[in-house]
Protein backbone atom coordinates (compact mmCIF):
# COMPACT_ATOMS: atom_id res chain seq x y z
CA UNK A 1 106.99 63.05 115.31
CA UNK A 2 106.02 65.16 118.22
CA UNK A 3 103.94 68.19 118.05
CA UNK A 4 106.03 71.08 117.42
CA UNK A 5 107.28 69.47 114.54
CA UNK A 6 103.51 68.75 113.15
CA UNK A 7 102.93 72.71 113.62
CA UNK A 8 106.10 73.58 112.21
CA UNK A 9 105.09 73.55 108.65
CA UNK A 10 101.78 75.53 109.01
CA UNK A 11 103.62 77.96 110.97
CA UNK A 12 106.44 79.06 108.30
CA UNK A 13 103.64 79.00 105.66
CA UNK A 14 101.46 81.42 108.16
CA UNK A 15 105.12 83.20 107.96
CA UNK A 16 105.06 83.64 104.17
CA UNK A 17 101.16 84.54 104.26
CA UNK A 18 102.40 87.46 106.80
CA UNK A 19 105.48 88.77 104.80
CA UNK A 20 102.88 88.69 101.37
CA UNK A 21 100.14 90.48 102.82
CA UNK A 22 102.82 92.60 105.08
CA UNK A 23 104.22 94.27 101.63
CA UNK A 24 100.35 94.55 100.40
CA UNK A 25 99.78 96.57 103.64
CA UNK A 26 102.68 98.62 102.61
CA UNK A 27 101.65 99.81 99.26
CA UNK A 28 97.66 100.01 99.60
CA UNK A 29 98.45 102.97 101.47
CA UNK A 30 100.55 104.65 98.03
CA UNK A 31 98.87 102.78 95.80
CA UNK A 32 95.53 102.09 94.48
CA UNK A 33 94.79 97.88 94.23
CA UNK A 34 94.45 96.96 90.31
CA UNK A 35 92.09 94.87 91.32
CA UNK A 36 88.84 95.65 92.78
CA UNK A 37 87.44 91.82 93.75
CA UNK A 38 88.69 90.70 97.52
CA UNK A 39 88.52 87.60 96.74
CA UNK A 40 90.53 87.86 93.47
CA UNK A 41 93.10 89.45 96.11
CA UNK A 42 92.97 87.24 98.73
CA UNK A 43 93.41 84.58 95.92
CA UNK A 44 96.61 86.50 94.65
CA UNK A 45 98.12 86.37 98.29
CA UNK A 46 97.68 82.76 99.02
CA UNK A 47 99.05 81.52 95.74
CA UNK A 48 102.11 83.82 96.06
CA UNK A 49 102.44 82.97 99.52
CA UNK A 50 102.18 79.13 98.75
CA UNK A 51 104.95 79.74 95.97
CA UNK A 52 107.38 81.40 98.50
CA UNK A 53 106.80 78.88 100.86
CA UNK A 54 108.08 75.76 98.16
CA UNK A 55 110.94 78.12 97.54
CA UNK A 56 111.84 77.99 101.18
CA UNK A 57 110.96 74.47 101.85
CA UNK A 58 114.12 73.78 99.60
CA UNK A 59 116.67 74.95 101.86
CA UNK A 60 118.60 76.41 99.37
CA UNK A 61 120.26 80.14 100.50
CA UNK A 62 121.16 80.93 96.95
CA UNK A 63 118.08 80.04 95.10
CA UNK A 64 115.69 82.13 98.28
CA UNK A 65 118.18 85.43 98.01
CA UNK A 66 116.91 85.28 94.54
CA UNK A 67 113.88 83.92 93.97
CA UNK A 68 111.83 84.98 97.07
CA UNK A 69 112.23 89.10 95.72
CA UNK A 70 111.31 88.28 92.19
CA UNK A 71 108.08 86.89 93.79
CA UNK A 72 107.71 89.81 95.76
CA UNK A 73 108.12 91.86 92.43
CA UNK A 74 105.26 89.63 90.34
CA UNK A 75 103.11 89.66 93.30
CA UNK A 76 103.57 93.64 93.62
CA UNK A 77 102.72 93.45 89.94
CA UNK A 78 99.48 91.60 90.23
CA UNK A 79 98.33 93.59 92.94
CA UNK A 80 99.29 96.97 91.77
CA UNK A 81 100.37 97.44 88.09
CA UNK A 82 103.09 99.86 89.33
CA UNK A 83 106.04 100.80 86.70
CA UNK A 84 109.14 98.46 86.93
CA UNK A 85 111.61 100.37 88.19
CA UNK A 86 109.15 101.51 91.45
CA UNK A 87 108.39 98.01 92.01
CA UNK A 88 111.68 97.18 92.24
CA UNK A 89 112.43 99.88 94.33
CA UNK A 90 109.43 99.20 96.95
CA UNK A 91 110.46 95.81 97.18
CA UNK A 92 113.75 96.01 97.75
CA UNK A 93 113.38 98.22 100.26
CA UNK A 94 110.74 95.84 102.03
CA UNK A 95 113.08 92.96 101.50
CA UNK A 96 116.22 94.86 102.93
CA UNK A 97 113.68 95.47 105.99
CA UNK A 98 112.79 91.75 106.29
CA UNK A 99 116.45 90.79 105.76
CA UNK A 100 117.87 92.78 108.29
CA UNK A 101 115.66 92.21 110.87
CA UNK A 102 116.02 88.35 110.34
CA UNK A 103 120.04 88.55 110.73
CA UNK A 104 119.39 90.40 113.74
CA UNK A 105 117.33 88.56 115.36
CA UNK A 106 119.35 85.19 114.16
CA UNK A 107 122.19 86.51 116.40
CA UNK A 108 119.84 87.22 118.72
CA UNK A 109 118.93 83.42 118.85
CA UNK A 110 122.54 82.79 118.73
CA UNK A 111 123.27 84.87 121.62
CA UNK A 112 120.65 83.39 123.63
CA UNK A 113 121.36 79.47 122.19
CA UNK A 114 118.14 79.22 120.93
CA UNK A 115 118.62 76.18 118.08
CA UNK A 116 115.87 77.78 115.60
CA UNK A 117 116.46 74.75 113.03
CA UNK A 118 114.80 72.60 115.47
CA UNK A 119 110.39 72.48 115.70
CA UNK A 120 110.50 73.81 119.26
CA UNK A 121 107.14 75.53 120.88
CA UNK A 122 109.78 78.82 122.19
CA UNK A 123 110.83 79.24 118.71
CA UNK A 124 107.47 79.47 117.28
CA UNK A 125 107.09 82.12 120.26
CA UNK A 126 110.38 83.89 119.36
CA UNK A 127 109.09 84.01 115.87
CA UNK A 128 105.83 86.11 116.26
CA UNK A 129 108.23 88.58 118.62
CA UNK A 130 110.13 88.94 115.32
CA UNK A 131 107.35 89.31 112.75
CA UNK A 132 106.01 92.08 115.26
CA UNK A 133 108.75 93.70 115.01
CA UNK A 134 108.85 93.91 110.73
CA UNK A 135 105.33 94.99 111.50
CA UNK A 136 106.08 97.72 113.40
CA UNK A 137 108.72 98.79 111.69
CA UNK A 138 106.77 98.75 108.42
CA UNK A 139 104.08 100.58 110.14
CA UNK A 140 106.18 103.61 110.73
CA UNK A 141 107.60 103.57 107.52
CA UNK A 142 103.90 103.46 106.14
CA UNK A 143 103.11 106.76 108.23
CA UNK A 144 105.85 108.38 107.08
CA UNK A 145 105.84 107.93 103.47
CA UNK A 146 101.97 108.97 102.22
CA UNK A 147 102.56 109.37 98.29
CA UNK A 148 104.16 107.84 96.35
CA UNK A 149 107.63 109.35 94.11
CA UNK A 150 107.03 111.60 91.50
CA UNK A 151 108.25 110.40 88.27
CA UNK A 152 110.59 112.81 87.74
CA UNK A 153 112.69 111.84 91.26
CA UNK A 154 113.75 108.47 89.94
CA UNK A 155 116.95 109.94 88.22
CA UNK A 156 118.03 110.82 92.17
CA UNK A 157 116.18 107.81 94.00
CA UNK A 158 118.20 104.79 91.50
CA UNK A 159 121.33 105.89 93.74
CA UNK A 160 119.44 104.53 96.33
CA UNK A 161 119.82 101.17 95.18
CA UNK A 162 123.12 100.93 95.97
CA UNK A 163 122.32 100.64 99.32
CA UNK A 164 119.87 97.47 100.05
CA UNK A 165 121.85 96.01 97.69
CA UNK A 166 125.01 96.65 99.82
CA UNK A 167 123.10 95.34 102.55
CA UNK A 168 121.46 92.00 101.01
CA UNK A 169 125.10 91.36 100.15
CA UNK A 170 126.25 91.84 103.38
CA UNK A 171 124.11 89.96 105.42
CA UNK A 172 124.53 86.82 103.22
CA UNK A 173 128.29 87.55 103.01
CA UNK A 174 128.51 86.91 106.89
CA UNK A 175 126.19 84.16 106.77
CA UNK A 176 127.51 81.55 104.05
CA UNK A 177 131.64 81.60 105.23
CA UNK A 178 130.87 78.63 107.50
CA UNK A 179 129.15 76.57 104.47
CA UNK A 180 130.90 78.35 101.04
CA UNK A 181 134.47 80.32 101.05
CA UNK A 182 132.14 82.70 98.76
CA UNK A 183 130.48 84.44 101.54
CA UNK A 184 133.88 86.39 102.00
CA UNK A 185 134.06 87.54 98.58
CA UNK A 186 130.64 88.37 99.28
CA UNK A 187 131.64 90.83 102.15
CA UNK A 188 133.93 92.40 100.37
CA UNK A 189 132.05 93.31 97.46
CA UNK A 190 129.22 94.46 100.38
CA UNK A 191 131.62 96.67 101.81
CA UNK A 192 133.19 98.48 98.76
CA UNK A 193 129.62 98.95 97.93
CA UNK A 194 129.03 100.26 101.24
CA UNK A 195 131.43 102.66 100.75
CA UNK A 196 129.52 103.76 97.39
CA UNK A 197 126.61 104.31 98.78
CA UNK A 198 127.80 106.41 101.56
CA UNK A 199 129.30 108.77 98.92
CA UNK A 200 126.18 108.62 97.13
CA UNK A 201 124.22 109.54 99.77
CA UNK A 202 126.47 112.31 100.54
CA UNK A 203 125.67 114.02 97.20
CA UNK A 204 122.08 113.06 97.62
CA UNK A 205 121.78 114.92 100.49
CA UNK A 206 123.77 117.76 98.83
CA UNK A 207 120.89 117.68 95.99
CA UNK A 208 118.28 117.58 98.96
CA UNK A 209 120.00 120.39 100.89
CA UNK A 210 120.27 122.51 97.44
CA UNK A 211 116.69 121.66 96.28
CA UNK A 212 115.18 122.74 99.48
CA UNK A 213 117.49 126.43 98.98
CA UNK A 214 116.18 126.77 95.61
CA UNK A 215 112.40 126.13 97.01
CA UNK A 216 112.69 128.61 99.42
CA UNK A 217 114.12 131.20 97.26
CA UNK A 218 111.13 130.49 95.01
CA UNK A 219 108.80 130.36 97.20
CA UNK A 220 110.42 134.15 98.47
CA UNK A 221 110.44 135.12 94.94
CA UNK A 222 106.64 135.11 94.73
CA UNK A 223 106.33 136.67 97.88
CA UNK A 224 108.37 139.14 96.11
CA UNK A 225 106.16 139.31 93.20
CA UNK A 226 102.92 139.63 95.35
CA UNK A 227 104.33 142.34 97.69
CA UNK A 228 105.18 144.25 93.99
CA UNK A 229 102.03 143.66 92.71
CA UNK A 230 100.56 145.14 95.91
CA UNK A 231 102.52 147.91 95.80
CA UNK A 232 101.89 148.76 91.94
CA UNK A 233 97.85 148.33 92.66
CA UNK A 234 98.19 150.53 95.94
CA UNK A 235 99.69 152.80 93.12
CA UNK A 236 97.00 152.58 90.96
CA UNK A 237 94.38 153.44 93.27
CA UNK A 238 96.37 156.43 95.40
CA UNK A 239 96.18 157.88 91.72
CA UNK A 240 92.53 156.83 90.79
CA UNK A 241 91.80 158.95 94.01
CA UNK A 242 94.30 161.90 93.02
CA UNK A 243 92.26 162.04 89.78
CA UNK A 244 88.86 162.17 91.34
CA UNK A 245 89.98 164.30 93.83
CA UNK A 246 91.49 166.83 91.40
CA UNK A 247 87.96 166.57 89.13
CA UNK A 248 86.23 167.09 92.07
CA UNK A 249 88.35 170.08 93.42
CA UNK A 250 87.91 171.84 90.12
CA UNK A 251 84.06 171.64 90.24
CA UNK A 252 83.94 172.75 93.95
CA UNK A 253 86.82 175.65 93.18
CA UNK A 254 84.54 177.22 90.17
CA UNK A 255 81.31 177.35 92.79
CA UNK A 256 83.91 179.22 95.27
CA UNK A 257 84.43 181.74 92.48
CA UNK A 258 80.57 182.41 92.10
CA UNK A 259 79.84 182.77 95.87
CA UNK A 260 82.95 184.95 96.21
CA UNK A 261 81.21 187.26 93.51
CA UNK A 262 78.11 187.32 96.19
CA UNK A 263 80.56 187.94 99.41
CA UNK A 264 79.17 185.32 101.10
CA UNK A 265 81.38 184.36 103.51
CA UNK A 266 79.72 181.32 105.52
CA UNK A 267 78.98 179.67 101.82
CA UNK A 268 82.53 180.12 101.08
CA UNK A 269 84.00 178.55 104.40
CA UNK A 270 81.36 175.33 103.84
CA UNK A 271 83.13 174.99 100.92
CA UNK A 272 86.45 175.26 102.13
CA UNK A 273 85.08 172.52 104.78
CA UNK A 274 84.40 170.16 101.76
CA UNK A 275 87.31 170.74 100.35
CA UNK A 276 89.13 169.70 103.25
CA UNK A 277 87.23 166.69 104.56
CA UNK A 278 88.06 165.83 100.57
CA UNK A 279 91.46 165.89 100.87
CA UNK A 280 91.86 163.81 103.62
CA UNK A 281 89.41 161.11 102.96
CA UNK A 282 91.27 160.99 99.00
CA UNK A 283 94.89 160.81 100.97
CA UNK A 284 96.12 156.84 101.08
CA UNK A 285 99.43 156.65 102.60
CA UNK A 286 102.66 156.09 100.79
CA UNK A 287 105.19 155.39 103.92
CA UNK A 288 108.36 155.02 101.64
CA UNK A 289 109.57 155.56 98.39
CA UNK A 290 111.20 152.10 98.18
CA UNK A 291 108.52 149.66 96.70
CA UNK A 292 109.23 146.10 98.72
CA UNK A 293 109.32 148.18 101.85
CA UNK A 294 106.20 149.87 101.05
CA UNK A 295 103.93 146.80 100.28
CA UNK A 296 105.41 144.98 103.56
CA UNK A 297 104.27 147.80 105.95
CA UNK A 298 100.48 148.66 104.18
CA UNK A 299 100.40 144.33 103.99
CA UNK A 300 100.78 144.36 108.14
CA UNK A 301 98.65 147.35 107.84
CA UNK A 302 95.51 145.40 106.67
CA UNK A 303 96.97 142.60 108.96
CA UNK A 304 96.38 144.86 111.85
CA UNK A 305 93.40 146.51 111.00
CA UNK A 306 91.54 142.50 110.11
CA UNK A 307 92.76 141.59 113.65
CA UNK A 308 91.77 144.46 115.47
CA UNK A 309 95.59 145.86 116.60
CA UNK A 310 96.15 149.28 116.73
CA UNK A 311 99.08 149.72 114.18
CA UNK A 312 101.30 153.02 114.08
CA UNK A 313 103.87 154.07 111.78
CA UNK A 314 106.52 156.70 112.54
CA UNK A 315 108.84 156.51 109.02
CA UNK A 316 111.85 158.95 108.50
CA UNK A 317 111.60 161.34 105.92
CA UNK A 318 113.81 160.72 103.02
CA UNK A 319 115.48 157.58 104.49
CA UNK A 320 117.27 154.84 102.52
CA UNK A 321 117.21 151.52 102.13
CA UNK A 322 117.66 150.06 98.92
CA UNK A 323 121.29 148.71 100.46
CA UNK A 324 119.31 145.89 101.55
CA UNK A 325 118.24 142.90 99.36
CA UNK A 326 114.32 142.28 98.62
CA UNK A 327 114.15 139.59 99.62
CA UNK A 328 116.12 140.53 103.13
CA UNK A 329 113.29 142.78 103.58
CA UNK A 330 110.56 140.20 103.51
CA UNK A 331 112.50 137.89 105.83
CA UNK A 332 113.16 140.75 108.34
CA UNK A 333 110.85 143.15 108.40
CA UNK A 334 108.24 140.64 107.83
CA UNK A 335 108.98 138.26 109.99
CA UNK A 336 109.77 140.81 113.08
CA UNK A 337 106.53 142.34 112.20
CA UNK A 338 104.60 139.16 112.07
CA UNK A 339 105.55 137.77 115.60
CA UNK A 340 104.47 141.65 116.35
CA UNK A 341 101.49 141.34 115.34
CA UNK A 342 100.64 137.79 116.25
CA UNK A 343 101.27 138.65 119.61
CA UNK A 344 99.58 141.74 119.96
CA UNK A 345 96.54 140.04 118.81
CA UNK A 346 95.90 138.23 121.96
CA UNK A 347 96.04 141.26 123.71
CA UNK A 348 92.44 142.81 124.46
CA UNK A 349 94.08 146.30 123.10
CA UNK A 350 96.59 145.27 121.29
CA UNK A 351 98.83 147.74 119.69
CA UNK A 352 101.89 147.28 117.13
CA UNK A 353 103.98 150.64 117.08
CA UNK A 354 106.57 150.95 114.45
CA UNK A 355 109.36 153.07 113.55
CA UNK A 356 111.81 153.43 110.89
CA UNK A 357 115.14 156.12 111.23
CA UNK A 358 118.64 156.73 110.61
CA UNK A 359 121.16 156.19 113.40
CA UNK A 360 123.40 157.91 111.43
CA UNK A 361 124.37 158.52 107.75
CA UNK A 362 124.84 154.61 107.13
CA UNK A 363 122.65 153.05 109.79
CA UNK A 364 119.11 152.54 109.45
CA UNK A 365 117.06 151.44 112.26
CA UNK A 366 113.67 149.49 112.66
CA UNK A 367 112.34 149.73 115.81
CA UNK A 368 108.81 147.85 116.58
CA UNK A 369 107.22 147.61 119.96
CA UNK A 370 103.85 145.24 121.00
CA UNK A 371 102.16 144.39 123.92
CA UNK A 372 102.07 140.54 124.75
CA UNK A 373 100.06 138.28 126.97
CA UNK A 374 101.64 135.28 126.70
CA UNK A 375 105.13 136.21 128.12
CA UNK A 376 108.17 135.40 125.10
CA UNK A 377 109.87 132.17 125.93
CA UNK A 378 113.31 133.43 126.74
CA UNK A 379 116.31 130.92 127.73
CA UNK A 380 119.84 132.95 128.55
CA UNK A 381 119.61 135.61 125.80
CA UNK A 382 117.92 133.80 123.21
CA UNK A 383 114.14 134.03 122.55
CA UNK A 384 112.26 130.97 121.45
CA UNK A 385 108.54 130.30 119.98
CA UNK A 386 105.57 129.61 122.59
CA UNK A 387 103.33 128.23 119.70
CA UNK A 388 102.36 124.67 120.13
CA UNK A 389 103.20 123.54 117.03
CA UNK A 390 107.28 124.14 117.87
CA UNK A 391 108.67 122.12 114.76
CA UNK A 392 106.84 124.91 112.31
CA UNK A 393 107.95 128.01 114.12
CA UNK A 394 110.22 129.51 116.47
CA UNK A 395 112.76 130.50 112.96
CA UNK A 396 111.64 133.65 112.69
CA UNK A 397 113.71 136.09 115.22
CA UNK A 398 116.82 133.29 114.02
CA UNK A 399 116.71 133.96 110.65
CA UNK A 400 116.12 137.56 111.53
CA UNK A 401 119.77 137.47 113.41
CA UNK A 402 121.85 135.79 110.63
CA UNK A 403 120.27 137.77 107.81
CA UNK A 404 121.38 141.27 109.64
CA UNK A 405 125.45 140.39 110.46
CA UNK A 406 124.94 140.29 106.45
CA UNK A 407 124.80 143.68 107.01
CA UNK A 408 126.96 144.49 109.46
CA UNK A 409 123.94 144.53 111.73
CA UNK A 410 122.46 143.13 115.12
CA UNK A 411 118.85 142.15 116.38
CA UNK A 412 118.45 143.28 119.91
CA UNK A 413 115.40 142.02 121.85
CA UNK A 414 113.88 142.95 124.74
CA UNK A 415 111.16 143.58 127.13
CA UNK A 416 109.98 146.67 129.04
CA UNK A 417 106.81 145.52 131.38
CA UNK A 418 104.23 144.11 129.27
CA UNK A 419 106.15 145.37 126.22
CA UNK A 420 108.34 143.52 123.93
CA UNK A 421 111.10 145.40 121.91
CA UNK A 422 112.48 144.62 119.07
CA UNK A 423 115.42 146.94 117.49
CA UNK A 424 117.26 146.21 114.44
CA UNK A 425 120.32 147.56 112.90
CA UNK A 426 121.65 147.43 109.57
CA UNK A 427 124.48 149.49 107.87
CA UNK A 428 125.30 150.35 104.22
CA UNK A 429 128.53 150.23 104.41
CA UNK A 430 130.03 147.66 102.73
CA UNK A 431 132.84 146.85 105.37
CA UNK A 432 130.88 146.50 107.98
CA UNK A 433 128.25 144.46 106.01
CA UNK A 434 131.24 142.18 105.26
């Protein structure tokens, strides 16, 4: 007995301590140990580990495909005290990993004639290249996935099953036709299950795709709300100041009568002056009749004013736009007025100017011009963020764009010098819109 083969044993047991305390690094990132005593765990991993390593010492394909997860499972268990039906699904997941990576790299071995059945030193060698592999692959999956699943997403995640288990009986299904005529059976029922699972995971994502709609129209909803609420409250205090301003202009009116009795005139005019410098400091500005609208432009308002931008608004009399959806306006005139703002900010005077007309009787027309000083990434026609953070922005002028040929509409942007243009137009009719 030479010395590979003396090794060989403490090596595949140093295997099964790795894949046990692999899965515990896994899971101590999602879930809290039950146990607080290191020792206790460290005590848990070796006797599991010791456990799976008599299961493999048998050589025995069948009996390791089935009893090496249920150890996983109990050991997840001890360590954890997770529901059933997660455990399962966190190990089988890990064991799908581990699985797939060792058929891999087993026709790696085979493609390179490496005889891993025999104690040599370059397959103890090719072994740690593997197990750093499942490490790093386990590693990214650990970064990715922080939390664990809620508990009501298990009625969509048990599709998911369908999957690892289509894999699992893959894998073995190529590897036992040399030894038992079962592994093609095994293939087979691999693939049809393959085949489920892609269908399933076609309506998962459909469930995904439709979840994440019905977010975002929530989450637009209460936008919705808020901008009301603003409105209602901007409301509330335009009349609070009416009120006052109406108390106040019946006090000062009866002292004009009395000093108009005594003909004198500079008293009088002071008055007048009061009454004046009243009025204007009582006026709050309504811009437009239509409520959404209103709350979006006195929002930016405060916006601008908190940021230091000099923010004008030149709003047709009389003009119309309840042809437009609510929660259109948020997305468009909020996000065009946004970026407007944003990028005005950086500007020492920065200035947002803003105008809202009729082209004609069924076109309405925003118009909204900024100064810049970090130029607006621009590639052919198109217009793209220059935040850092490119993954979380750069939708804004997009959605802006597909939101207004709803409307029969376009999104033209430009720039003049250091001024950037944006013009949108929408029609109310409803054959253009369509």
């Amino acid at each position: 007995m030479n010395i590979a083969q003396i090794i060989y044993g403490p090596v595949m047991y140093l295997n099964c301590v790795f894949e046990i305390f692999l899965l515990y690094n896994l899971l101590e990132g999602v879930f809290r140990p039950y146990e607080d005593r290191k020792n206790i765990r460290l005590l848990e991993i070796t006797a599991c580990s010791t456990v799976i390593f008599l299961i493999n010492s048998l050589n025995l394909p069948t009996v390791n495909l089935f009893c090496v997860p249920l150890m996983y499972i109990f050991f997840v268990w001890l360590m954890f005290r997770i529901e059933l039906k997660y455990n399962i699904l966190y190990v089988l997941f890990y064991y799908v990993i581990l699985a797939v990576t060792e058929f891999t790299f087993h026709h790696i071995y085979t493609l390179l004639e490496i005889d891993v059945s025999k104690a040599y030193f370059s397959m103890v060698l090719f072994l740690i290249i593997q197990k750093t592999f499942e490490f790093a692959v386990v590693q990214i999956v650990k970064k990715r996935h922080q939390g664990p699943y809620e508990s009501g997403s298990f009625q969509y995640l048990k599709y998911l099953f369908i999957l690892p288990i289509a894999s699992l009986v893959l894998l073995n299904g190529f590897l036992l036709p040399k030894q038992y005529s079962s592994g093609y059976l095994l293939i087979c029922i691999g693939g049809v299950l393959l085949i489920i699972s892609n269908v399933v995971g076609f309506s998962t994502v459909e469930k995904l795709l439709n979840a994440e709609r019905v977010a975002r129209d929530a989450e637009l909803l209460a936008l919705k709300t808020k901008l009301e609420r603003s409105h209602y409250q901007r409301m509330e205090e335009v009349n609070q100041d009416y009120a006052e301003y109406l108390h106040e202009m019946s006090r000062v009116i009866r002292i004009m009568e009395q000093l108009a009795c005594t003909e004198d005139n500079g008293a009088v005019k002071g008055a007048m002056a009061k009454v004046s410098q009243m009025g204007k400091a009582s006026v709050k500005q309504c811009y437009i009749s239509d409520q959404i609208t209103n709350a979006i432009f006195i929002e930016r308002e405060k916006n601008a004013i908190d940021k230091g931008v000099d923010y004008q608004l030149d709003i047709q009399s009389g003009i119309d736009v309840n042809f437009i959806d609510d929660l259109d306006k948020i997305s468009m005139f909020g996000n065009l007025l946004d970026n407007a703002l944003e990028a005005a900010e950086e500007c020492n005077e920065g200035y947002v100017f803003v105008s809202l007309y009729k082209g004609n009787e069924a076109l309405v027309i925003l118009r909204i011009e900024n100064n810049f000083k970090i130029r607006p990434h621009k590639i052919g026609e198109k217009y793209f963020t220059t935040k850092i953070e490119k993954k979380r922005h750069g939708f804004g002028i997009k959605k802006v764009e597909e939101l207004s040929e709803k409307y029969g509409g376009i999104l033209n942007c430009y720039e003049e010098g250091d001024t950037f243009v944006a013009v949108l137009m929408l029609s109310s009719l409803p054959n253009l819109a369509n």
